[in-house]
Structure formats: structure tokens, C-alpha cells
PDB file of N, CA and C in Angstrom:
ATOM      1  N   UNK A   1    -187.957  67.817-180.885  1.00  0.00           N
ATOM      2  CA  UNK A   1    -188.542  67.493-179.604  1.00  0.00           C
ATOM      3  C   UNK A   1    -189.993  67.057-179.836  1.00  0.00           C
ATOM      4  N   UNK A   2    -190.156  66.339-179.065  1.00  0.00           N
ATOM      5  CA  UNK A   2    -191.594  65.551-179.174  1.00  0.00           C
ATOM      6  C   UNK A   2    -192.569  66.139-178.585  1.00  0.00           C
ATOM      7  N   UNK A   3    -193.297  66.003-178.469  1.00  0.00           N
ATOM      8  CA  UNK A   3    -194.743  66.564-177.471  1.00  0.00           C
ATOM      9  C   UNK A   3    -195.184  65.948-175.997  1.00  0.00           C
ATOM     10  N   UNK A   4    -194.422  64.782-175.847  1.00  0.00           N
ATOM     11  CA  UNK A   4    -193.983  64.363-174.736  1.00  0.00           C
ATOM     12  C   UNK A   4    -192.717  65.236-174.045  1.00  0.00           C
ATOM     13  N   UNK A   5    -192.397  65.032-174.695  1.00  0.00           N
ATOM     14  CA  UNK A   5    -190.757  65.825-174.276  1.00  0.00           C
ATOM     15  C   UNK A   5    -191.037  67.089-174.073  1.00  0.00           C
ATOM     16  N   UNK A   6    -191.949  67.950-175.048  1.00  0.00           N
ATOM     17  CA  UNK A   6    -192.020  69.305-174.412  1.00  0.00           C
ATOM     18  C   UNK A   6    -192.966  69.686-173.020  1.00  0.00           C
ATOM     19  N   UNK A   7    -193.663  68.506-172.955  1.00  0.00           N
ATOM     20  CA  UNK A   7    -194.557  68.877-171.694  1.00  0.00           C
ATOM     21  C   UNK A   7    -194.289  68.575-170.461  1.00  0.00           C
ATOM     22  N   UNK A   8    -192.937  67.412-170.600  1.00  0.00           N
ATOM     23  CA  UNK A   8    -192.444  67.127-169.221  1.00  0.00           C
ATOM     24  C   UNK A   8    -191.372  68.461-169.384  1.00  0.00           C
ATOM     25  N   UNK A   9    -190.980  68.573-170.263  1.00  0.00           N
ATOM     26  CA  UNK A   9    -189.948  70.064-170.351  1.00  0.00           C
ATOM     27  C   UNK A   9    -190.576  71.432-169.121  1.00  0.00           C
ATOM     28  N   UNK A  10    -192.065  71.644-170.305  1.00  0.00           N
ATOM     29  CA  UNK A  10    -193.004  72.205-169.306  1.00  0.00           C
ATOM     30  C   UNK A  10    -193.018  72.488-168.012  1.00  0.00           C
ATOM     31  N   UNK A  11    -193.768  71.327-167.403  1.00  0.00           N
ATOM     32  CA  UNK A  11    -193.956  71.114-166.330  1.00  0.00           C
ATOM     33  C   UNK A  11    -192.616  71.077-165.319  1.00  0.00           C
ATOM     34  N   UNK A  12    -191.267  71.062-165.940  1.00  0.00           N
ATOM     35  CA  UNK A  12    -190.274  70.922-164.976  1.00  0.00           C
ATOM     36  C   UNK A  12    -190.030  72.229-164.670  1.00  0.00           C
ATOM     37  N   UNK A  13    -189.967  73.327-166.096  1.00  0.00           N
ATOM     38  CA  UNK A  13    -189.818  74.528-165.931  1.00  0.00           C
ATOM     39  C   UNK A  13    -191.081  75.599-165.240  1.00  0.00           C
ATOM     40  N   UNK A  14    -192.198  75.308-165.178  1.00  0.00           N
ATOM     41  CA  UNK A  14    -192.890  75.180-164.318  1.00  0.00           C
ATOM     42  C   UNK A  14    -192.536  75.430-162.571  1.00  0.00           C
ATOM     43  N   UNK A  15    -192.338  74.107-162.514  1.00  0.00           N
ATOM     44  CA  UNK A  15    -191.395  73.747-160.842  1.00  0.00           C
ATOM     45  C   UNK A  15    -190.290  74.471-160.415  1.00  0.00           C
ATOM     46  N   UNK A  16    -189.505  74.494-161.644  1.00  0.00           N
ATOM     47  CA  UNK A  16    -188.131  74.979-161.041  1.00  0.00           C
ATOM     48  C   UNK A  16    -188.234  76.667-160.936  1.00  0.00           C
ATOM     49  N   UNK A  17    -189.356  77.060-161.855  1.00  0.00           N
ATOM     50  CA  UNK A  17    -189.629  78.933-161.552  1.00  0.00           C
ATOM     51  C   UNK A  17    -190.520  78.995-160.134  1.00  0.00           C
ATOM     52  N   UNK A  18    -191.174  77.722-160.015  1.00  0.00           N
ATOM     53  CA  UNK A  18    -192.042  78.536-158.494  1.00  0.00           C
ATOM     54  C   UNK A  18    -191.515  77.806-157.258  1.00  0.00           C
ATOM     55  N   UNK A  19    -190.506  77.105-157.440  1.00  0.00           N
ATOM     56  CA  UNK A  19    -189.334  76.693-156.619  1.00  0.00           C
ATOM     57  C   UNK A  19    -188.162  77.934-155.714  1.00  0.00           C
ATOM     58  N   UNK A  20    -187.887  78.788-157.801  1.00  0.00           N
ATOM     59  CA  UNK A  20    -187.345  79.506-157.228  1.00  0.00           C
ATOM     60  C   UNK A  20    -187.905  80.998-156.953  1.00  0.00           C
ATOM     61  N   UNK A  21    -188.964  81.018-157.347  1.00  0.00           N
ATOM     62  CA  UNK A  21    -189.614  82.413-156.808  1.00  0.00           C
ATOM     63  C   UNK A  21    -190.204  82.403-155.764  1.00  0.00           C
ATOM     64  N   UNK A  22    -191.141  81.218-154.905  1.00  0.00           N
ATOM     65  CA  UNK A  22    -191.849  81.780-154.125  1.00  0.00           C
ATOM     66  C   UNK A  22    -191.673  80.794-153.123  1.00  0.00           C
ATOM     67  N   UNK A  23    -191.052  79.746-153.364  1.00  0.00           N
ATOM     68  CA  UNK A  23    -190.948  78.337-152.144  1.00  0.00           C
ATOM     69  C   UNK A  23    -190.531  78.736-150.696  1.00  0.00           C
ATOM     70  N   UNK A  24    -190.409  78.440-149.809  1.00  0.00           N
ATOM     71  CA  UNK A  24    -189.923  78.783-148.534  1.00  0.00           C
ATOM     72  C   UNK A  24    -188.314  77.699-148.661  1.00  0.00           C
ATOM     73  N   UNK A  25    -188.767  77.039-149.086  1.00  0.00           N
ATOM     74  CA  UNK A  25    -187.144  76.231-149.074  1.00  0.00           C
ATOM     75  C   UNK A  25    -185.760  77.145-149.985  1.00  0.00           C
ATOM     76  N   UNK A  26    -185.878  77.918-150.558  1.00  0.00           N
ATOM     77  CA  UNK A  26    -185.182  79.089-151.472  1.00  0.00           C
ATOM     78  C   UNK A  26    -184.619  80.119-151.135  1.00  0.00           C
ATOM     79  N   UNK A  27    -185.870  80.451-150.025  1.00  0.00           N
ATOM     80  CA  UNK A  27    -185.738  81.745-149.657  1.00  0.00           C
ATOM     81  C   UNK A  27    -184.342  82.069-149.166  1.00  0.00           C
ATOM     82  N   UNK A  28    -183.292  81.124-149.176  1.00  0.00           N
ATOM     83  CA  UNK A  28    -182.206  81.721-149.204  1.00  0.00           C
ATOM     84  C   UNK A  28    -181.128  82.027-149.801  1.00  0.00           C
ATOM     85  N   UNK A  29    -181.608  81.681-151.008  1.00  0.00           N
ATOM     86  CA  UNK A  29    -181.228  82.411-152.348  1.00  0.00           C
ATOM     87  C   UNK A  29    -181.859  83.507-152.760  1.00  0.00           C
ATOM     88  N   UNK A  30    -182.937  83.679-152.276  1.00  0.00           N
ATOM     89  CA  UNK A  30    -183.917  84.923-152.287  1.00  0.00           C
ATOM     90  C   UNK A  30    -182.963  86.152-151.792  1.00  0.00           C
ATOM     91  N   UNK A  31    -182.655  85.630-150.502  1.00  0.00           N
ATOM     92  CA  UNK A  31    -182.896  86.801-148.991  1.00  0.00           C
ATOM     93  C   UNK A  31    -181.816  87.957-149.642  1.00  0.00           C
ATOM     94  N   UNK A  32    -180.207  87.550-150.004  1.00  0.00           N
ATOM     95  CA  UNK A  32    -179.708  88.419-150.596  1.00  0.00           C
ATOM     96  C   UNK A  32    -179.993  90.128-151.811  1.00  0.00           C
ATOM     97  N   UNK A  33    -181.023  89.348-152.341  1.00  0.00           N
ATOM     98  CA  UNK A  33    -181.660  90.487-153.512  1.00  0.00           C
ATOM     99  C   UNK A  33    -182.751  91.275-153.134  1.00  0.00           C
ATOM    100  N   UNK A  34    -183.806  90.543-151.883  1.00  0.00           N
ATOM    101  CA  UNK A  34    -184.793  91.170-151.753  1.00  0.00           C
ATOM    102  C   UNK A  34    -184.680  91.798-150.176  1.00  0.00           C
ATOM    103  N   UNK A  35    -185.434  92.761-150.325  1.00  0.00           N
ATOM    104  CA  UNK A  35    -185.330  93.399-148.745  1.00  0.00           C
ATOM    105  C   UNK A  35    -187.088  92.893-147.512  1.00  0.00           C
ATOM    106  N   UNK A  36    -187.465  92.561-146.897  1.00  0.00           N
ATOM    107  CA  UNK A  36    -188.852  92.827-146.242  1.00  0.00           C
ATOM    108  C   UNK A  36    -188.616  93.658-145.576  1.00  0.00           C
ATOM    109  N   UNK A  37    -190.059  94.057-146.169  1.00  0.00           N
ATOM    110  CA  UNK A  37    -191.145  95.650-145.654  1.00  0.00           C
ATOM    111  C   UNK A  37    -192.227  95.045-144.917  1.00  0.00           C
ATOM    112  N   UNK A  38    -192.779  95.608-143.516  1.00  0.00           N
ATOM    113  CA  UNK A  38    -194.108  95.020-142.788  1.00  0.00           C
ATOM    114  C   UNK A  38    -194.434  96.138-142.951  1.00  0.00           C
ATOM    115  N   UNK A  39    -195.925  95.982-143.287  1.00  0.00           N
ATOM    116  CA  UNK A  39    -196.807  96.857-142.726  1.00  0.00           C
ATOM    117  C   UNK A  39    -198.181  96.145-142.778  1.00  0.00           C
ATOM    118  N   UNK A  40    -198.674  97.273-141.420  1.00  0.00           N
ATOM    119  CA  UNK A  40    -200.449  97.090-141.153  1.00  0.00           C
ATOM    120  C   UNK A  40    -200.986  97.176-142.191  1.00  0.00           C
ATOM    121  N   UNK A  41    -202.088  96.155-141.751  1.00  0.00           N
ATOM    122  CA  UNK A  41    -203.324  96.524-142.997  1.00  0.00           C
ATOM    123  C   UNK A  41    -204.258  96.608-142.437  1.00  0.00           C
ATOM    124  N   UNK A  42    -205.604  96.976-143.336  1.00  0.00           N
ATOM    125  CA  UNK A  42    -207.058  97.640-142.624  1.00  0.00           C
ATOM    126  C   UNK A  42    -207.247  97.221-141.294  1.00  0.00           C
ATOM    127  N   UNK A  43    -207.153  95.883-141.306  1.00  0.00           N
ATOM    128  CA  UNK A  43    -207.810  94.777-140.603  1.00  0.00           C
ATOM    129  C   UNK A  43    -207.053  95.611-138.952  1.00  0.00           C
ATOM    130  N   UNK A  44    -205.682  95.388-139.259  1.00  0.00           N
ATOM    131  CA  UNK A  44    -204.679  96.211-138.234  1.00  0.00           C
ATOM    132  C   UNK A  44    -203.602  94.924-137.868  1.00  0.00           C
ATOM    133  N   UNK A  45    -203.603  93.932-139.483  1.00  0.00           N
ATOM    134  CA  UNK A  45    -203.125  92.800-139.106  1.00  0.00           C
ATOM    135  C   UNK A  45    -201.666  93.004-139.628  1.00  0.00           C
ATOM    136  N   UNK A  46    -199.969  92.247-139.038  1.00  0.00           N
ATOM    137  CA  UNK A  46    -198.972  92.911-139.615  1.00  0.00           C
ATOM    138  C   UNK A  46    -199.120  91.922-141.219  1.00  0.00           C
ATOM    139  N   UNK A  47    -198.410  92.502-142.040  1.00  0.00           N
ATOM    140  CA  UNK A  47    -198.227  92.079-143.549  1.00  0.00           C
ATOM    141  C   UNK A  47    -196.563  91.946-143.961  1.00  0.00           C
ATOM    142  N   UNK A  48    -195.935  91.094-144.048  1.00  0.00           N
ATOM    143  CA  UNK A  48    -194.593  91.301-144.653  1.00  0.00           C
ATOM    144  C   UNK A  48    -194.804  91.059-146.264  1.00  0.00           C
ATOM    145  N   UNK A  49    -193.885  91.977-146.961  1.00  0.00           N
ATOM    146  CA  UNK A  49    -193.550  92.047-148.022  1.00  0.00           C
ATOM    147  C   UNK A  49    -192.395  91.661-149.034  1.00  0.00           C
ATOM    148  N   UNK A  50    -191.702  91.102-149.444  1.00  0.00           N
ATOM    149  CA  UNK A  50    -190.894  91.017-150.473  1.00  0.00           C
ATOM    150  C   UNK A  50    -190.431  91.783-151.320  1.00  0.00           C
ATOM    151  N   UNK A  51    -189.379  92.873-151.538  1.00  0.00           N
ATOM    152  CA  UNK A  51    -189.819  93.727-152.323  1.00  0.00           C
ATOM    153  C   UNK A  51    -188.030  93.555-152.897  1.00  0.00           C
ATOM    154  N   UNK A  52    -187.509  93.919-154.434  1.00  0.00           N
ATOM    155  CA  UNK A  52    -185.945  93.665-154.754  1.00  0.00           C
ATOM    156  C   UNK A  52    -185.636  94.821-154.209  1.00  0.00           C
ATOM    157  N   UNK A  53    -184.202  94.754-153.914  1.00  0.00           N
ATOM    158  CA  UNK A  53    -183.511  95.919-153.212  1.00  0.00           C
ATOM    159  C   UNK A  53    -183.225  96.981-154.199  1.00  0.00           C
ATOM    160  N   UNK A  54    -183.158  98.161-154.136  1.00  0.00           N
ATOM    161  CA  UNK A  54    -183.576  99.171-154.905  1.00  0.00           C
ATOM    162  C   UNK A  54    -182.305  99.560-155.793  1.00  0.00           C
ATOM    163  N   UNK A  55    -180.769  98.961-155.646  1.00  0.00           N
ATOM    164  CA  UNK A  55    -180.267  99.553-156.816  1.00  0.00           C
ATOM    165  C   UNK A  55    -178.906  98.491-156.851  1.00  0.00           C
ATOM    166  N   UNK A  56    -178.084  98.557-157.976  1.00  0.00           N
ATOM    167  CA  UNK A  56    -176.933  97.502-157.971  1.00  0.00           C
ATOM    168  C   UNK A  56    -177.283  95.977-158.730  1.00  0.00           C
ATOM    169  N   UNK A  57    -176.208  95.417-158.685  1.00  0.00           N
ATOM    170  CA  UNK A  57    -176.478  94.003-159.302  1.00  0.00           C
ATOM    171  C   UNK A  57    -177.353  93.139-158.465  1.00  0.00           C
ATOM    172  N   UNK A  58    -177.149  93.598-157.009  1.00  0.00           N
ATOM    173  CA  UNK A  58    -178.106  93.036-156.287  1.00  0.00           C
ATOM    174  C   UNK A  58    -179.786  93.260-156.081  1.00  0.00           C
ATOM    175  N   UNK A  59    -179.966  94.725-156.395  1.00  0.00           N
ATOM    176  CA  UNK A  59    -181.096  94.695-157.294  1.00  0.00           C
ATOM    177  C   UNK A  59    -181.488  94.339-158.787  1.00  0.00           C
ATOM    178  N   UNK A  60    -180.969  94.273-159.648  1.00  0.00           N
ATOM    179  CA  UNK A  60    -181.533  93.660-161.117  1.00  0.00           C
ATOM    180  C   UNK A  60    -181.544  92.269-160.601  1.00  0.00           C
ATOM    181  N   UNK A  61    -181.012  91.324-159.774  1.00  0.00           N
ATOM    182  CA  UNK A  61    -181.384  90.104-159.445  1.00  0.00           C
ATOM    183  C   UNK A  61    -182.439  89.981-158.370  1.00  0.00           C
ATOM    184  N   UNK A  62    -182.673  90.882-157.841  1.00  0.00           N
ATOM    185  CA  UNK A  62    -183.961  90.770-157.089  1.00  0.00           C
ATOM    186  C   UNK A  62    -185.479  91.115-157.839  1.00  0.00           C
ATOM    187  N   UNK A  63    -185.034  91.983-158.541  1.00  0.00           N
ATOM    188  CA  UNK A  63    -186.038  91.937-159.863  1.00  0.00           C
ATOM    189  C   UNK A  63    -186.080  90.751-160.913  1.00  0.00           C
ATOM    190  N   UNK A  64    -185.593  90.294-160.627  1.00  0.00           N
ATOM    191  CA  UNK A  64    -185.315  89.024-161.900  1.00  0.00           C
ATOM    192  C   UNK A  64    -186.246  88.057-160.871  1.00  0.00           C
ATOM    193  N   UNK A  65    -185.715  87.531-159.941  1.00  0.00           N
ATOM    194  CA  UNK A  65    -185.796  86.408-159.355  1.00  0.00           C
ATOM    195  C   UNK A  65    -187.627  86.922-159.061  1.00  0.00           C
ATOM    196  N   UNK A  66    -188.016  87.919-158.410  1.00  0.00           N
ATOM    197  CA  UNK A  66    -189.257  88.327-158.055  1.00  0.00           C
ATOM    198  C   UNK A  66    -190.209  88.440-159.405  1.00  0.00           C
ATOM    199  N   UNK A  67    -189.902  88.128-160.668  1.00  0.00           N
ATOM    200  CA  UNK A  67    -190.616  88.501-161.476  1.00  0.00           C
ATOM    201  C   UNK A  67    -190.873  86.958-161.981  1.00  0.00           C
ATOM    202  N   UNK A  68    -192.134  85.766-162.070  1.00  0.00           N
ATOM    203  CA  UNK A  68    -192.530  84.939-162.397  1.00  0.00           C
ATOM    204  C   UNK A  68    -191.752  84.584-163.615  1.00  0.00           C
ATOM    205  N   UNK A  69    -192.294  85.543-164.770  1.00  0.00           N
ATOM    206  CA  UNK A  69    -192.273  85.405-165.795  1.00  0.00           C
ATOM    207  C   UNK A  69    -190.951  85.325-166.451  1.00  0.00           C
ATOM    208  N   UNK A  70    -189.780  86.235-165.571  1.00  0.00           N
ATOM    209  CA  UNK A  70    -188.383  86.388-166.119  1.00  0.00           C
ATOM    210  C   UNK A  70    -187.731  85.221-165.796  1.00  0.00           C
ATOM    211  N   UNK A  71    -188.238  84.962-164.734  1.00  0.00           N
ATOM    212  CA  UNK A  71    -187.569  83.647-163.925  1.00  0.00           C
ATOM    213  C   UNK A  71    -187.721  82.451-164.798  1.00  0.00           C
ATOM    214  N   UNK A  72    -189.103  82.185-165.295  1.00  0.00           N
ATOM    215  CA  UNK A  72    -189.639  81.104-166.195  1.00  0.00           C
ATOM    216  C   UNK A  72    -188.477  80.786-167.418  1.00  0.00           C
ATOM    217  N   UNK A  73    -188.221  82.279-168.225  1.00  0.00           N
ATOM    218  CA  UNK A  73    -187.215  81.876-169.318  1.00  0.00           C
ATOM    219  C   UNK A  73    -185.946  81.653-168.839  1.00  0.00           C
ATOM    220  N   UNK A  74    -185.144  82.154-167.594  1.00  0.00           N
ATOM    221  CA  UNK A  74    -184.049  81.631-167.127  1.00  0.00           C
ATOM    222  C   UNK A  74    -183.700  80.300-166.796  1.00  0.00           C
ATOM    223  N   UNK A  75    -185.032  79.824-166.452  1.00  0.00           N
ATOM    224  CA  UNK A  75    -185.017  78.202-166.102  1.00  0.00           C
ATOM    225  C   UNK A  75    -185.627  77.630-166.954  1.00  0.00           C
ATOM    226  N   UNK A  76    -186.356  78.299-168.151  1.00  0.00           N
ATOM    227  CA  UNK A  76    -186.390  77.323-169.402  1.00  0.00           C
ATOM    228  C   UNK A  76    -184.890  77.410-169.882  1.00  0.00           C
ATOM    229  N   UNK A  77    -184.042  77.995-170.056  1.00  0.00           N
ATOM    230  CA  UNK A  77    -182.999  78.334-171.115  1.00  0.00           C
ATOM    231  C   UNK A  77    -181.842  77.318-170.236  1.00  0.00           C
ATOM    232  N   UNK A  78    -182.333  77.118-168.960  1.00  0.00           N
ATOM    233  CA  UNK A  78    -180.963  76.737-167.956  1.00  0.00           C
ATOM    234  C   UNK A  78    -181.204  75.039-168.166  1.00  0.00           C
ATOM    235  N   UNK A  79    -183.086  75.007-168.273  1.00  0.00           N
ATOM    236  CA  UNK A  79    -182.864  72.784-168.475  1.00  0.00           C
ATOM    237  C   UNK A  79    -182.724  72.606-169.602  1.00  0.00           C
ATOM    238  N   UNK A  80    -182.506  73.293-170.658  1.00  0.00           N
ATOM    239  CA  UNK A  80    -182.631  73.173-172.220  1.00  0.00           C
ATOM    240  C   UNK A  80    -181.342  72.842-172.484  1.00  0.00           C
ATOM    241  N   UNK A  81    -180.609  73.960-172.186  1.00  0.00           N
ATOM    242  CA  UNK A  81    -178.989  73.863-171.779  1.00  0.00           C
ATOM    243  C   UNK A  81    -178.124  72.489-171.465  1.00  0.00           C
ATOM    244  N   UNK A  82    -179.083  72.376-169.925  1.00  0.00           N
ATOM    245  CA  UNK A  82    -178.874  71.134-169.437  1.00  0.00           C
ATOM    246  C   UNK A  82    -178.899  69.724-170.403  1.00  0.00           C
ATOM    247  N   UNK A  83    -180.461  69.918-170.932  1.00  0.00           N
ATOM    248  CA  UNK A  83    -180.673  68.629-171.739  1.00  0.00           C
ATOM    249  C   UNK A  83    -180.010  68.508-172.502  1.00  0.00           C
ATOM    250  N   UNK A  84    -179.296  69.719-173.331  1.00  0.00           N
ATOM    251  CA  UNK A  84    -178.722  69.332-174.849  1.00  0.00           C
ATOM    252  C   UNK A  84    -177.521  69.093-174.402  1.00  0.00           C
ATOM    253  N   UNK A  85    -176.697  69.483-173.560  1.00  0.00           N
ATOM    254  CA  UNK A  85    -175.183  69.280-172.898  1.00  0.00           C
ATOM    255  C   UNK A  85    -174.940  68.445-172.540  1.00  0.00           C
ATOM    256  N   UNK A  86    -175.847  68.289-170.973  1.00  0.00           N
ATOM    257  CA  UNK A  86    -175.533  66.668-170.045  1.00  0.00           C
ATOM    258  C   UNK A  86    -176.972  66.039-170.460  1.00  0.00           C
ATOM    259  N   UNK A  87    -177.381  65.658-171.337  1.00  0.00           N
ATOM    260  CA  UNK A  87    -178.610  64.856-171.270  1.00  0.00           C
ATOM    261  C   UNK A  87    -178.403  63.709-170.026  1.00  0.00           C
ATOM    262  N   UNK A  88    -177.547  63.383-169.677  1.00  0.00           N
ATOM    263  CA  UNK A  88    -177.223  62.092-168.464  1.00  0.00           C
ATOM    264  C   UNK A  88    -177.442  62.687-167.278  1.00  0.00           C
ATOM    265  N   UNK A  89    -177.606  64.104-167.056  1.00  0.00           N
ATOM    266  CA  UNK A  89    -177.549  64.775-165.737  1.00  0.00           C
ATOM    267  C   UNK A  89    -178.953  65.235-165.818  1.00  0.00           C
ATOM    268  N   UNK A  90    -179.339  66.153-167.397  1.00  0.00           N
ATOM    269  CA  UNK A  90    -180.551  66.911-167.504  1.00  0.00           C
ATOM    270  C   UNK A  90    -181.986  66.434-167.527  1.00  0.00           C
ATOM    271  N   UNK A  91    -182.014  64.929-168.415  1.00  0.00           N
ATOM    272  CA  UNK A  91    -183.193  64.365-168.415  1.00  0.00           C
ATOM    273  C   UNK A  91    -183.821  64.020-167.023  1.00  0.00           C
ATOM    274  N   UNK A  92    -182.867  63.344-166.151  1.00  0.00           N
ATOM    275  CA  UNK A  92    -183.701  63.118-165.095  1.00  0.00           C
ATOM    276  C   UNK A  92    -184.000  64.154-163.684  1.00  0.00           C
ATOM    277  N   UNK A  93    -183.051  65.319-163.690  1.00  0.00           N
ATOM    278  CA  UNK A  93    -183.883  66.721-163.433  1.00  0.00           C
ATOM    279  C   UNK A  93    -185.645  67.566-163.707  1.00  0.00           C
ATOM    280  N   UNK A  94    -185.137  66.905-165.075  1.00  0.00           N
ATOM    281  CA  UNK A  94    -186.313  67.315-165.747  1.00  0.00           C
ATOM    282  C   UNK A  94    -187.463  66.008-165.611  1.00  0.00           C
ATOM    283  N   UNK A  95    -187.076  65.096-165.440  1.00  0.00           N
ATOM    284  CA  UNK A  95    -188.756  64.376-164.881  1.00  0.00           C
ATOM    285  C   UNK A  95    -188.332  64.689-163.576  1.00  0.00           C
ATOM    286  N   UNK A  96    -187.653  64.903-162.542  1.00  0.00           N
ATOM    287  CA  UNK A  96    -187.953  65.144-161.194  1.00  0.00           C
ATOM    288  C   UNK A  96    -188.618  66.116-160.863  1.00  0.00           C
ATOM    289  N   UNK A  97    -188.406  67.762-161.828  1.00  0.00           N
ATOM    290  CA  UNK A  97    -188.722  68.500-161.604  1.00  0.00           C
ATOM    291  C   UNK A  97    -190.192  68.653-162.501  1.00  0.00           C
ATOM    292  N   UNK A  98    -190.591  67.754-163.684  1.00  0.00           N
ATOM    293  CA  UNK A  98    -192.192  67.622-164.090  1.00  0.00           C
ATOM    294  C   UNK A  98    -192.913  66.739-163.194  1.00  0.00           C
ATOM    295  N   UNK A  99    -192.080  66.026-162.578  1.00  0.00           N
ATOM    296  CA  UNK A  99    -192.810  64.861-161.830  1.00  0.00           C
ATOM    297  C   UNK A  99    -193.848  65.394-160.600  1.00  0.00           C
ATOM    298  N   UNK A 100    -192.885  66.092-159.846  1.00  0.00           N
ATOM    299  CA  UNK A 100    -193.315  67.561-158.666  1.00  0.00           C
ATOM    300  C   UNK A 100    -194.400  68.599-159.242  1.00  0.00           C
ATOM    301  N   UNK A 101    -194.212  68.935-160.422  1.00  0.00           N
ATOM    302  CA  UNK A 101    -194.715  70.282-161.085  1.00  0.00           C
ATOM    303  C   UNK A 101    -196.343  69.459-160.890  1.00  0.00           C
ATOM    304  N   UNK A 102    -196.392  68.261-161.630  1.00  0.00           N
ATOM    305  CA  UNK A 102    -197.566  68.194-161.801  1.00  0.00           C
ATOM    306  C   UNK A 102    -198.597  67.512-160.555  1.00  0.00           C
ATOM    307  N   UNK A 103    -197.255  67.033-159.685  1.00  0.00           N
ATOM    308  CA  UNK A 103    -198.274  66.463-158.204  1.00  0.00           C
ATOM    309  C   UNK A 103    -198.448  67.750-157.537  1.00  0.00           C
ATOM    310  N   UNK A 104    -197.946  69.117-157.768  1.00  0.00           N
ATOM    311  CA  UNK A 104    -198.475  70.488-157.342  1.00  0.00           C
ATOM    312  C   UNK A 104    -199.745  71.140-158.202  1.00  0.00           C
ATOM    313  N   UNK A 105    -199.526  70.631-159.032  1.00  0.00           N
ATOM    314  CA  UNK A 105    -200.746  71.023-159.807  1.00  0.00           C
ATOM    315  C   UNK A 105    -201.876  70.038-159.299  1.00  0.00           C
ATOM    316  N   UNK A 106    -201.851  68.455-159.075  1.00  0.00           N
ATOM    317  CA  UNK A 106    -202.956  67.797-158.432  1.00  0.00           C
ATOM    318  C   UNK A 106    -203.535  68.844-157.058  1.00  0.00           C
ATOM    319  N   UNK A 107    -202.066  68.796-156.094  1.00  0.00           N
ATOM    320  CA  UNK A 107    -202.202  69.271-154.943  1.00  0.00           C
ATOM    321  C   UNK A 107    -203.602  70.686-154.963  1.00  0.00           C
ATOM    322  N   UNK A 108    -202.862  71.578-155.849  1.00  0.00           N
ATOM    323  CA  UNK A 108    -204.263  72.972-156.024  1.00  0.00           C
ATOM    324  C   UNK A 108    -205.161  72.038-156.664  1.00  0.00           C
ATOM    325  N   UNK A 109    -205.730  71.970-156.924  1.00  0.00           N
ATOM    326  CA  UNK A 109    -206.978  71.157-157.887  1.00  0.00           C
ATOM    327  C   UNK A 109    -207.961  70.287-156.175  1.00  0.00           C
ATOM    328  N   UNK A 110    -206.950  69.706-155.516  1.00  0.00           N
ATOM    329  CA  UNK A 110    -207.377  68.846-154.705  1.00  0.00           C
ATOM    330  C   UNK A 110    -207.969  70.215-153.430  1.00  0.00           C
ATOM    331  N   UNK A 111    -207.234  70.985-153.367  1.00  0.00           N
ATOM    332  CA  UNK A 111    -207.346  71.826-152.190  1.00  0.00           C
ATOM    333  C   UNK A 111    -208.212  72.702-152.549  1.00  0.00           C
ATOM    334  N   UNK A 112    -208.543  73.288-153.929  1.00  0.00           N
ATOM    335  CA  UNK A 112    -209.672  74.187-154.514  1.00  0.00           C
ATOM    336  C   UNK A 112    -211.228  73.664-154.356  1.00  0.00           C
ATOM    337  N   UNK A 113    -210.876  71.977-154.532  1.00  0.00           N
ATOM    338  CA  UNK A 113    -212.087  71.458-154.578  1.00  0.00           C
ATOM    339  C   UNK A 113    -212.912  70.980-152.692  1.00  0.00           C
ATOM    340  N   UNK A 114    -211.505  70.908-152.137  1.00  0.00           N
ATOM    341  CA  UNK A 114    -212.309  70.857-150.835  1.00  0.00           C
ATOM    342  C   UNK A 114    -212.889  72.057-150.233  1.00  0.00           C
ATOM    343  N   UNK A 115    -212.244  73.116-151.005  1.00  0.00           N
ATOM    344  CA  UNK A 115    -212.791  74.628-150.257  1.00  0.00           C
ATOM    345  C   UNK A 115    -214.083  74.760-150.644  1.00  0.00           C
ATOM    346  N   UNK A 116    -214.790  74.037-151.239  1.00  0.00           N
ATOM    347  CA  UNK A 116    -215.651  74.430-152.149  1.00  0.00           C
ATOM    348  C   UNK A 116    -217.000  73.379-151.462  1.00  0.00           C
TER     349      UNK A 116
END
């Protein structure tokens, strides 16, 4: 693999972990594993929470899916898969999903700098 190739790799796996961990478009692949908890905070403002459901297969996947980092190697191991199998299906996943990764990465950069 090239150094091109690993960074659009990157950046797809990137996308496809904060796609599936924290996006609102997901969340219903989420909703099954995780339970919400509200509660007040100081302020006396409500807070919902995310939290995996506490036991079963449906919890170790709510722990999976809620954990950045676990998620990252599942969806590195899942376009890798992809690429070496269906390269005709996987390659262009994988620039769709580096293509996104990195206009989200402009996006924070652009929005950090107007706060500022």
C-alpha cells in the first residue's frame, strides 16, 4: 500500500467511526445497544446521556459501538476487507468516505477559526 492509499484509507476510516459513533443519522443503529439517561445539571439545565445497556450481547455492542477507539479498528478491518475482496465495491467507499472525512475536518478548522 502506498502512502496515498493509506491516507485516503485513513481518512475514510476516520468517517465511517464518527459516522458510526456519534452522527445523528445512525442513531438508529445506535438506539438498540444504548439506553438514555437525563439528568439536571448545575446550571438546572436537562442533559441526555448515552450510556450501553448494562448486560447481554446487546450490551458488549453498546460498548463497542460507544467506544471511539474500538469502533475505529472494526471499520478499519471492515474497508480493508472490503478493499482486498471487492476492490470494485471498496475503493470507491473508501474515497467517498475520505472524501467526507476530510471536508469534516475543513468544516472544524473553519468553525474553530470563526469562534475565535
Amino acid at each position: 500500500m502506498n502512502w496515498f492509499s493509506f491516507i485516503l484509507l485513513s481518512l475514510a476510516v476516520f468517517r465511517l467511526t464518527r459516522l458510526i459513533v456519534y452522527d445523528q443519522i445512525t442513531s438508529f443503529l445506535r438506539s438498540p445497544f444504548m439506553e438514555e439517561v437525563e439528568e439536571t445539571n448545575e446550571e438546572g439545565l436537562s442533559e441526555v446521556f448515552l450510556i450501553p445497556r448494562a448486560h447481554g450481547f446487546r450490551g458488549w455492542i453498546g460498548q463497542l459501538i460507544s467506544c471511539y477507539w474500538c469502533t475505529g479498528i472494526w471499520a478499519s478491518i471492515f474497508l480493508l476487507a472490503l478493499k482486498w475482496t471487492v476492490p470494485n465495491v471498496g475503493d470507491p467507499l473508501i474515497l467517498l468516505f475520505a472524501v467526507a472525512g476530510l471536508a469534516a475536518i475543513f468544516e472544524t478548522i473553519i468553525q474553530a477559526i470563526k469562534l475565535d
